[in-house]
Protein backbone atom coordinates (compact mmCIF):
# COMPACT_ATOMS: atom_id res chain seq x y z
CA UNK A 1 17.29 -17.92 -9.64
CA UNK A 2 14.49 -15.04 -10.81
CA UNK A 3 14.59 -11.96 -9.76
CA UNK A 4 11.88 -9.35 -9.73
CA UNK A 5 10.98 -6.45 -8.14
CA UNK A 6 7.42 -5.00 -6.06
CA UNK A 7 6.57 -1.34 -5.91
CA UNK A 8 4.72 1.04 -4.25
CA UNK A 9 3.79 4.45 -5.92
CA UNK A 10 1.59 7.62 -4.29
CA UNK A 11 1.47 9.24 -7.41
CA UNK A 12 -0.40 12.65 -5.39
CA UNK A 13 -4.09 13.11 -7.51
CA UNK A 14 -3.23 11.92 -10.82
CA UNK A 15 -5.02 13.50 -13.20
CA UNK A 16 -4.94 15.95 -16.68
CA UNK A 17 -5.25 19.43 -16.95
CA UNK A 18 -7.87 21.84 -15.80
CA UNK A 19 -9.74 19.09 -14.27
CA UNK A 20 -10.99 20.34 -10.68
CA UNK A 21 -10.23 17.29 -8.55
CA UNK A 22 -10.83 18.56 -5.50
CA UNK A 23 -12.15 22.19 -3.85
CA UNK A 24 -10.40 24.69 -6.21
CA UNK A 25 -7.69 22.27 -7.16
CA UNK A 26 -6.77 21.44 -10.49
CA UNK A 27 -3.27 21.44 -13.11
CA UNK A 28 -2.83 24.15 -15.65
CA UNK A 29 -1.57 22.39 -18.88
CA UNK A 30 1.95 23.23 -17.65
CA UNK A 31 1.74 22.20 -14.41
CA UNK A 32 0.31 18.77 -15.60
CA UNK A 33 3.18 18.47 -18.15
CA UNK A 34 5.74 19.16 -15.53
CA UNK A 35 3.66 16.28 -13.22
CA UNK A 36 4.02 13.97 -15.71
CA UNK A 37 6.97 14.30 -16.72
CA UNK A 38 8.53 14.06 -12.72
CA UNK A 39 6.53 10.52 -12.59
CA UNK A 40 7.66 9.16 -15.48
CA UNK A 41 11.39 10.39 -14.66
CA UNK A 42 10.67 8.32 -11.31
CA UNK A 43 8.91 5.21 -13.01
CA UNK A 44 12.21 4.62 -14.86
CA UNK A 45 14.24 4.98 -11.80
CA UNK A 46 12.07 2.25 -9.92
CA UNK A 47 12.11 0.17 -13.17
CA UNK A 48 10.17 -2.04 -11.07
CA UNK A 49 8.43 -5.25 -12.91
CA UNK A 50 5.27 -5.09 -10.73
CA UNK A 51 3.87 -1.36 -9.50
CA UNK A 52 0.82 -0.64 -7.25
CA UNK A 53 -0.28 2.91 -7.68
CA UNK A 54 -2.27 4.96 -6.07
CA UNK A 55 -4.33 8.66 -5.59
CA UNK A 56 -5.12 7.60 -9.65
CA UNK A 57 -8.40 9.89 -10.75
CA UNK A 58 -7.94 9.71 -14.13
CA UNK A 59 -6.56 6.21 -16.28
CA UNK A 60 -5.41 8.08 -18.79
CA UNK A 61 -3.08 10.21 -17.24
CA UNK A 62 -1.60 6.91 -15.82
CA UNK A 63 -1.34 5.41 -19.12
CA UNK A 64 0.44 9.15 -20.58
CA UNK A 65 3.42 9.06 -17.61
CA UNK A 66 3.89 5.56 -18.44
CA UNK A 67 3.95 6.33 -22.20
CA UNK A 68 6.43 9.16 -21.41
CA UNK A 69 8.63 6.47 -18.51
CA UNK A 70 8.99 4.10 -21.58
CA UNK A 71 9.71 6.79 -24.08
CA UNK A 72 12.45 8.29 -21.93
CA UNK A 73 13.70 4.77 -21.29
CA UNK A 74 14.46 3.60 -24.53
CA UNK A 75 16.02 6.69 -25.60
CA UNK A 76 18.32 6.54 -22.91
CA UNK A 77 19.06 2.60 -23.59
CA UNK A 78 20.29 4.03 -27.51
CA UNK A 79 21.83 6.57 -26.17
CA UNK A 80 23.83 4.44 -23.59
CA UNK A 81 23.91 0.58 -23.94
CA UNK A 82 27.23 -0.03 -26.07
CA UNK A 83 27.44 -1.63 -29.67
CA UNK A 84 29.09 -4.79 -30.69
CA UNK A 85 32.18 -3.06 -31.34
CA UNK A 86 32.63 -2.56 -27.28
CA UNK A 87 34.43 -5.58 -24.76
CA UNK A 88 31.58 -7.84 -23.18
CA UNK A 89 32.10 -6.71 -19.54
CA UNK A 90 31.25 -2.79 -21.02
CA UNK A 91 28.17 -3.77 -22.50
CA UNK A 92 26.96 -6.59 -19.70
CA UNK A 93 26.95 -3.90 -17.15
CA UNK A 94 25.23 -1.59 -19.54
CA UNK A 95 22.79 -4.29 -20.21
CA UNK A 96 22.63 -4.54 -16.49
CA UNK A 97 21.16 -1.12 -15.74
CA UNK A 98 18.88 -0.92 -18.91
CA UNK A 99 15.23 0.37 -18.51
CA UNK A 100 13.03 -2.16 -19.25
CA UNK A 101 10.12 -0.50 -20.86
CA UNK A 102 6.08 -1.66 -19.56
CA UNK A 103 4.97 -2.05 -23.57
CA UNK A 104 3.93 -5.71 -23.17
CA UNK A 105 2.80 -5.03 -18.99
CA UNK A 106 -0.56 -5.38 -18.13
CA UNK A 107 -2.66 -2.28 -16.11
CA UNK A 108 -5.40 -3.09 -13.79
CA UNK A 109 -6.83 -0.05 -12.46
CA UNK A 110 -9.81 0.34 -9.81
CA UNK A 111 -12.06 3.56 -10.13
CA UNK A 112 -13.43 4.84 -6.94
CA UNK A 113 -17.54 4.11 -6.73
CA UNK A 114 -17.25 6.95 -4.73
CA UNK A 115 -15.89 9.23 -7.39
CA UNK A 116 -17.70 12.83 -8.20
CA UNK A 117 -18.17 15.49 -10.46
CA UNK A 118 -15.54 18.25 -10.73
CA UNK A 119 -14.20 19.81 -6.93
CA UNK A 120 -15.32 15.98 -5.39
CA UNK A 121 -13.73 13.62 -6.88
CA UNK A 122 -12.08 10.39 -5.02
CA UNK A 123 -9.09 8.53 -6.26
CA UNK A 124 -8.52 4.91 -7.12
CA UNK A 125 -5.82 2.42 -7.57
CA UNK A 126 -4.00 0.73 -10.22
CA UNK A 127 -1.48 -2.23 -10.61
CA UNK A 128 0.91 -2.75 -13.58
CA UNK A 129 2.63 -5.77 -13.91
CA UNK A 130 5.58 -6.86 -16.71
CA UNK A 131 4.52 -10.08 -16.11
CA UNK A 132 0.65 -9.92 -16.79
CA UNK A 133 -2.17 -11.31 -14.59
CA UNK A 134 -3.65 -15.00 -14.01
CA UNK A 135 -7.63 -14.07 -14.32
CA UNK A 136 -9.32 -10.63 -13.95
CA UNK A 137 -8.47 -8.25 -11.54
CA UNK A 138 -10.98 -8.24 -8.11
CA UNK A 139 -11.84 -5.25 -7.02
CA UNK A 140 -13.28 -4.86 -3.28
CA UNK A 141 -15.27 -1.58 -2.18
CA UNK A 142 -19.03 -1.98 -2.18
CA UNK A 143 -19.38 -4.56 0.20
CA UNK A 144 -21.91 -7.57 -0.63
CA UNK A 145 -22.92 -7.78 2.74
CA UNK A 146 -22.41 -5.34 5.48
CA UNK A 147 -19.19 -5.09 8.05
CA UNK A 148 -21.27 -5.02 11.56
CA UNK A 149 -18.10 -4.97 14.28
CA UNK A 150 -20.05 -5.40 17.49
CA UNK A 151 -18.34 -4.40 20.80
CA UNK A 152 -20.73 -6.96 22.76
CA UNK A 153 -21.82 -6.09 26.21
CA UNK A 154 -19.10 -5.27 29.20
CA UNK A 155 -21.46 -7.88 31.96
CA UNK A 156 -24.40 -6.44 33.57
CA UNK A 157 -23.70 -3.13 32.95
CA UNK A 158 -24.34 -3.12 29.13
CA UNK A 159 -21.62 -0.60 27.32
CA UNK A 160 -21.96 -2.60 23.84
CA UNK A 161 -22.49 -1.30 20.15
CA UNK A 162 -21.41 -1.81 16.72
CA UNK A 163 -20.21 -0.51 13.98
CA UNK A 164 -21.20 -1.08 10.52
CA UNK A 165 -19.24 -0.70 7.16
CA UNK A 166 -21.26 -1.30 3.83
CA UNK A 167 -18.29 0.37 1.41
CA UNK A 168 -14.55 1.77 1.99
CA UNK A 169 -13.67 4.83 1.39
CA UNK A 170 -11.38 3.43 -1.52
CA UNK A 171 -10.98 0.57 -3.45
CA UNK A 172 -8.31 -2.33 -2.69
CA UNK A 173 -7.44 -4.18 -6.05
CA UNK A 174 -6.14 -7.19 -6.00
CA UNK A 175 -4.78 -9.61 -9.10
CA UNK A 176 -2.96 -12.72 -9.61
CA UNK A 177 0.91 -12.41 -11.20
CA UNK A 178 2.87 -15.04 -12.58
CA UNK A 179 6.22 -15.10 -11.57
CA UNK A 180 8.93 -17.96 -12.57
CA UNK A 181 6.19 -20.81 -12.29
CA UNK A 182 4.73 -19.03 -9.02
CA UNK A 183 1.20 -17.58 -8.72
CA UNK A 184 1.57 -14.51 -6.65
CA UNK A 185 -1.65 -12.97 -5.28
CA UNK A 186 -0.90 -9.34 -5.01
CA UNK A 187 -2.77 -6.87 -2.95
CA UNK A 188 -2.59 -2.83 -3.88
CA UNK A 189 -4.61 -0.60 -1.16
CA UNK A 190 -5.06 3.17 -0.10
CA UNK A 191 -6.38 3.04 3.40
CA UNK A 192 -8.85 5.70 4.95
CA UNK A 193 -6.71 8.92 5.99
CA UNK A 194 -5.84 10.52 9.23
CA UNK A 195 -8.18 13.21 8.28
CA UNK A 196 -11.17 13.84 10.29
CA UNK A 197 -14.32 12.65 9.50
CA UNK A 198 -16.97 14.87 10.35
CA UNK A 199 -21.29 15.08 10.30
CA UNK A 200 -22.64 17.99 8.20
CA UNK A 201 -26.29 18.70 10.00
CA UNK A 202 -29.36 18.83 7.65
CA UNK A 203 -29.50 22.55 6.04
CA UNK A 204 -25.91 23.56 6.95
CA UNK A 205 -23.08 24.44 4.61
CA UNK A 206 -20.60 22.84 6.73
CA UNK A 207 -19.57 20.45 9.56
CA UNK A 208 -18.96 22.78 12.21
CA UNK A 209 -15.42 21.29 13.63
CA UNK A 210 -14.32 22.18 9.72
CA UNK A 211 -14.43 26.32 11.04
CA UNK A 212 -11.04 26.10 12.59
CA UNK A 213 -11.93 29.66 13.37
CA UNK A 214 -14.43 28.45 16.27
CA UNK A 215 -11.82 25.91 17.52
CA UNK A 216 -13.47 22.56 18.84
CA UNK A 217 -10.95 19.89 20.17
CA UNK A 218 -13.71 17.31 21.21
CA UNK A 219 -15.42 17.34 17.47
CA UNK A 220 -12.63 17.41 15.81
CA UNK A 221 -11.37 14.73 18.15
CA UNK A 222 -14.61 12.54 17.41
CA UNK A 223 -13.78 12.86 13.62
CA UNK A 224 -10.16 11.31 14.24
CA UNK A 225 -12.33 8.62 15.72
CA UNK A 226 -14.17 8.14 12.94
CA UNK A 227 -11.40 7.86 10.62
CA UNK A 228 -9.55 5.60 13.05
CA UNK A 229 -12.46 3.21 13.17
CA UNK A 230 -13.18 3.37 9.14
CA UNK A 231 -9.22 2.91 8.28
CA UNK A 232 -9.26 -0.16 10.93
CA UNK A 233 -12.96 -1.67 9.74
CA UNK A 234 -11.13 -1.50 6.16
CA UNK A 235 -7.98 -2.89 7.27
CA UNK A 236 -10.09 -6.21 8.69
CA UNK A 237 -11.75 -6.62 5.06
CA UNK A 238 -8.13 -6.82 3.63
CA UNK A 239 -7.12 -8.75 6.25
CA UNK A 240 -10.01 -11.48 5.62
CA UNK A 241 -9.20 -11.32 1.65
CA UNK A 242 -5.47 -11.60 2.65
CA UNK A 243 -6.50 -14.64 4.88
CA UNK A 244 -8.54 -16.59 2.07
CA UNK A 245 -5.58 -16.18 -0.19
CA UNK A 246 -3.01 -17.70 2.18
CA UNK A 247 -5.87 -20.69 3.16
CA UNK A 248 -5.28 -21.91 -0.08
CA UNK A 249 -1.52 -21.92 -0.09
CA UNK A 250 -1.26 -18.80 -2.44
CA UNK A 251 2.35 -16.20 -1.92
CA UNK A 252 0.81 -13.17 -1.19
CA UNK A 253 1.87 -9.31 -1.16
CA UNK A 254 0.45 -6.55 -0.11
CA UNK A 255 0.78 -3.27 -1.08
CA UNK A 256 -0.04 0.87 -0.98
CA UNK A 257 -0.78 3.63 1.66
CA UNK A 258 -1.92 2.38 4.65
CA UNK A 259 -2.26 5.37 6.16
CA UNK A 260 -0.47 4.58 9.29
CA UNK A 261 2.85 3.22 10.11
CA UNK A 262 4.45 0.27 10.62
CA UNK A 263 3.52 -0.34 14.54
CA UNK A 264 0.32 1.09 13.56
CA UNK A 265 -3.33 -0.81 14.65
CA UNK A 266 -4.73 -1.24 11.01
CA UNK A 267 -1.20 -2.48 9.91
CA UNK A 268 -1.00 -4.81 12.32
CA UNK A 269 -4.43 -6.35 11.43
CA UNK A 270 -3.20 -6.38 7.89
CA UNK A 271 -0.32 -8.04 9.09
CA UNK A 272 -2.04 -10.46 11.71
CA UNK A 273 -0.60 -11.07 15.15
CA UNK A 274 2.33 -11.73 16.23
CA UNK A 275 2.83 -15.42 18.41
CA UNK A 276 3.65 -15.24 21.78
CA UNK A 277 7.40 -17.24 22.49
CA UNK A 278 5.72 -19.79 24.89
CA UNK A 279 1.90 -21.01 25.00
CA UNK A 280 2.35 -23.57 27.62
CA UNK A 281 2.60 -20.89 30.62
CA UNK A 282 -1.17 -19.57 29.31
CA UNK A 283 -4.32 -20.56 31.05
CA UNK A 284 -5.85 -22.42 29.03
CA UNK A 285 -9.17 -20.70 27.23
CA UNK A 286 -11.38 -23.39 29.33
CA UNK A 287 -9.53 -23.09 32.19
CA UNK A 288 -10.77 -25.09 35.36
CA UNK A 289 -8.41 -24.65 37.48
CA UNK A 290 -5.42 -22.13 37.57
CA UNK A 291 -3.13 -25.64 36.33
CA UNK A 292 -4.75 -25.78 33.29
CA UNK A 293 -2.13 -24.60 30.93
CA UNK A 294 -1.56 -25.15 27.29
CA UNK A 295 -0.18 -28.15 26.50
CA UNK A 296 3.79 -28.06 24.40
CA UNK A 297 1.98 -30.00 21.64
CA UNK A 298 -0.54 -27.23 21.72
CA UNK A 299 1.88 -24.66 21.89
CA UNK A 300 3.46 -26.10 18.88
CA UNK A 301 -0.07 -26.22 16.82
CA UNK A 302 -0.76 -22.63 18.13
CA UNK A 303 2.56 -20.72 16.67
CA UNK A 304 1.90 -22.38 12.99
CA UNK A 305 -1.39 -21.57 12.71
CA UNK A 306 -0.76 -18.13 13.47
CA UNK A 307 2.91 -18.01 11.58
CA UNK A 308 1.48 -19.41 8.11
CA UNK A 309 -1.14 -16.44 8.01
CA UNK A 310 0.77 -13.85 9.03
CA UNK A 311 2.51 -11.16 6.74
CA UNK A 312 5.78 -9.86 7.29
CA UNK A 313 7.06 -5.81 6.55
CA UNK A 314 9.22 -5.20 3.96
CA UNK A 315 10.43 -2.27 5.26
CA UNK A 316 10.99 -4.27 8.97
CA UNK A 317 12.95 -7.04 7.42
CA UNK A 318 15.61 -3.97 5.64
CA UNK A 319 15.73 -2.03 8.91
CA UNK A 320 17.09 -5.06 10.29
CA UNK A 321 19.61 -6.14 8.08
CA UNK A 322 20.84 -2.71 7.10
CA UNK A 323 21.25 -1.27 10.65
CA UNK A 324 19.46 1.73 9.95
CA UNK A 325 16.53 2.38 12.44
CA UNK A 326 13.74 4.37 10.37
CA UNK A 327 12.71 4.93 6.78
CA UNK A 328 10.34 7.60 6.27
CA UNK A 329 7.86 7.30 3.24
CA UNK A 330 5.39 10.26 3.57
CA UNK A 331 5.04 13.97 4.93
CA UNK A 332 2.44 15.85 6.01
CA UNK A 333 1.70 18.91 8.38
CA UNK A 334 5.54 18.98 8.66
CA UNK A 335 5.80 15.25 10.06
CA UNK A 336 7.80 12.80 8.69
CA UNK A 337 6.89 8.83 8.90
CA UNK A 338 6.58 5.57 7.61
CA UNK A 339 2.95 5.13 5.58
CA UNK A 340 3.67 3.31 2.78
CA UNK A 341 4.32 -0.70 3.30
CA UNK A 342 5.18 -3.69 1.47
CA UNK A 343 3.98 -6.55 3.30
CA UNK A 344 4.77 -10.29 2.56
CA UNK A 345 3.79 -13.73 2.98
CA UNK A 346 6.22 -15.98 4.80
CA UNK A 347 6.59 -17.77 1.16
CA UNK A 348 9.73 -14.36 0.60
CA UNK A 349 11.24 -15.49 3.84
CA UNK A 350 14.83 -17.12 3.67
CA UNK A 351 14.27 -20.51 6.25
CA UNK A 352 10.37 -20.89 6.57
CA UNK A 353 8.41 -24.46 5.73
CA UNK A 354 6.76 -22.23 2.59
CA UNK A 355 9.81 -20.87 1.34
CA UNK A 356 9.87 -19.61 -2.47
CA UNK A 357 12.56 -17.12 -1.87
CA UNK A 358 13.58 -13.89 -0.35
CA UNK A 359 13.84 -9.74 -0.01
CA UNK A 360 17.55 -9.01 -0.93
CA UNK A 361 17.02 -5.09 -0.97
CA UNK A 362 14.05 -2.71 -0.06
CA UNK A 363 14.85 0.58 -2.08
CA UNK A 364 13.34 4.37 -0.60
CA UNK A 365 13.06 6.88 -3.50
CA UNK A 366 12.58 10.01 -0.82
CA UNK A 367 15.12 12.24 -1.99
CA UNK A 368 11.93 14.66 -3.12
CA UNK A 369 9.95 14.07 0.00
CA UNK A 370 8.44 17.47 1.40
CA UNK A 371 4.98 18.12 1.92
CA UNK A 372 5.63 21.87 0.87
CA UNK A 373 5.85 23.55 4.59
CA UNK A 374 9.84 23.53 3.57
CA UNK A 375 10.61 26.93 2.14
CA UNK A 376 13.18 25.13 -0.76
CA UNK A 377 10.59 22.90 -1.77
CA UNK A 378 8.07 24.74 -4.03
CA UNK A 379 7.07 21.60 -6.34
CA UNK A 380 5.22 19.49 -4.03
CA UNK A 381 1.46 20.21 -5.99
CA UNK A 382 3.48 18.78 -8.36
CA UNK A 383 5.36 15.83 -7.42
CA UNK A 384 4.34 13.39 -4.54
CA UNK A 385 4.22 13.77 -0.63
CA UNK A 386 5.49 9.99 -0.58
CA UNK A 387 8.68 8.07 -1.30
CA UNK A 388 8.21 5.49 -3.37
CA UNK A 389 9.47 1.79 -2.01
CA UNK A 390 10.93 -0.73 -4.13
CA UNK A 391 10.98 -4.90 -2.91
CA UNK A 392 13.65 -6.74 -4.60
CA UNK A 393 13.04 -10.22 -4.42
CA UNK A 394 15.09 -13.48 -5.75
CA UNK A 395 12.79 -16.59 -6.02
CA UNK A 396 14.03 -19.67 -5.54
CA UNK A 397 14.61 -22.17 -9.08
């Protein structure tokens, strides 16, 4: 059986030194060498064979901590994997936890269109893979033809609208791994933050719900409407890419910040819905009369169709079989929850028609996880406000 492992990485505004990615915000030389040195010291520990990164500004600052991950790594596989001279049980669990450096891997990364000069820049994605890709990379962010989400009309009294989406606020990248004669479709995205989204008016500095100093709760409550409706609208266009993938019988995983947890809206329509336990009690959707019920044949046909599309949490299928009841990937504002997901097709699940293997572990590197309102924690600039989450999955032979 192969085994290989799926990761997820927030690697916190990647970039080099005195760069201003954002407002005021840049790395002193020291800073960024003390960055880049923390990522690569957590790259090794994942030693995962397929990585989705994201908050990436700058490739080659990506490409330096995984120079510096592999450089590490096969210092400390010298320094530590036994000679010839030791017993074979020494040097086959040795072998065992070896870092397997990236120096064959292939890197797909995905700029943001929306990227800007120095103080506004916006950060992209990235996927490395040990095993290479099938094609080139696909990159979805300027849309080819509009999102237009219409709310329709609520009868007589009107109350419709739309919303329309021509670009998302960050790119999704998605690629095609081999795996053990597999083809693996593999999704890496950084959903639309919880931050507000507010209007500046024409000649002003600002938006005025930014001046926390003239408190308003309704603007700033319309701007967490905003974002909620942007992460969602993006969530759907993953959702129909995800969809297209699994039409045509393709494994698929999906990866990154989504921005919201598990139980979350947008995760769930990244995930698709989950099938009621019995159709046959439901009125039918051309209902005559209130005996017209769903058939068990058509109860049958409904569950599959929804079952084969649907994606399945990582994270979920661990909290289950562990016992534990939360994992927490991400802090912010002094909060502590679950952002970051690995999401599956039913082709990683144990007894399912598609079957190509399972999830045997899901790993949480969160040790480091502040978001820098803990008074011990004085790094986080410097590290990442995530965990990062490891899949490790045996396929089938």
């Amino acid at each position: 059986m192969t085994h290989f492992t799926i990761a997820s990485f927030n690697v916190k505004n990647l970039i080099g030194a005195d760069q201003e990615y954002y407002k005021f915000q840049s790395y002193t030389p020291e800073e960024y060498a003390w960055k880049a040195d923390w990522l690569a010291e957590q790259l090794q520990t994942m030693d995962a064979d397929i990585v989705g990164f994201q908050e990436v500004f700058e490739e080659s600052a990506l490409r330096d901590v995984i120079d510096m991950a592999d450089a590490d790594g096969i210092a400390g596989n010298d320094a530590h994997i036994p000679g010839p001279n030791k017993r074979y049980r020494r040097k086959a669990i040795f072998r065992k936890l070896a870092y397997r450096p990236y120096t064959d891997a292939a890197l797909a990364v995905a700029p943001n269109v929306n990227d800007g000069g120095p103080g506004q820049r916006r950060p992209g994605v990235a996927i490395l893979s040990r095993f290479g890709f099938v094609g080139a990379p696909e990159v979805i962010q300027d849309l080819s033809e509009p999102v237009d989400i219409d709310f329709g009309s609520m009868g007589d009294a009107g109350g419709g609208g739309h919303f329309r989406l021509t670009r998302l606020s960050r790119p999704i990248l998605k690629v095609r791994v081999p795996v053990a004669g597999h083809v693996i479709t593999v999704f890496n995205c950084h959903l639309k933050s919880k931050l507000g989204e507010f209007v500046r008016p024409e000649g002003a500095p600002f938006p005025p719900e930014v001046d926390l100093t003239q408190y308003d709760p309704v603007g700033r409550a319309l701007g967490g409407a905003r974002a909620a409706l942007r992460r969602m609208a993006e969530a759907w266009v993953l959702r129909r890419a995800i969809v297209a993938e699994l039409d045509q019988g393709h494994p698929v995983m999906v990866m990154g910040d989504f921005n919201d947890g598990e139980h979350a809206v947008s995760s769930e329509i990244i995930s698709g819905e989950h099938p009621f336990k019995n159709y046959a009690w439901m009125l039918r959707h051309d209902a005559q009369t209130p005996r017209d019920r769903y058939s068990e044949d058509e109860d049958a046909y409904i569950r599959e169709a929804i079952e084969k599309v649907r994606l399945h949490s990582a994270e979920k299928q661990f909290v289950r079989s562990s016992a534990r009841d939360m994992v927490y990937t991400a802090a912010f504002g002094g909060v502590y929850e679950s952002i970051d997901q690995i999401y599956m097709s039913r082709h990683f699940l144990a007894d399912t028609p598609d079957s190509i293997g399972h999830m045997e572990y899901f790993s949480v590197l969160n040790d480091h996880l502040t978001d820098g309102s803990h008074a011990e924690a004085p790094y986080n600039k410097l590290a990442s406000d995530h965990g990062q989450i490891i899949a490790h999955i045996r396929l089938k032979d």
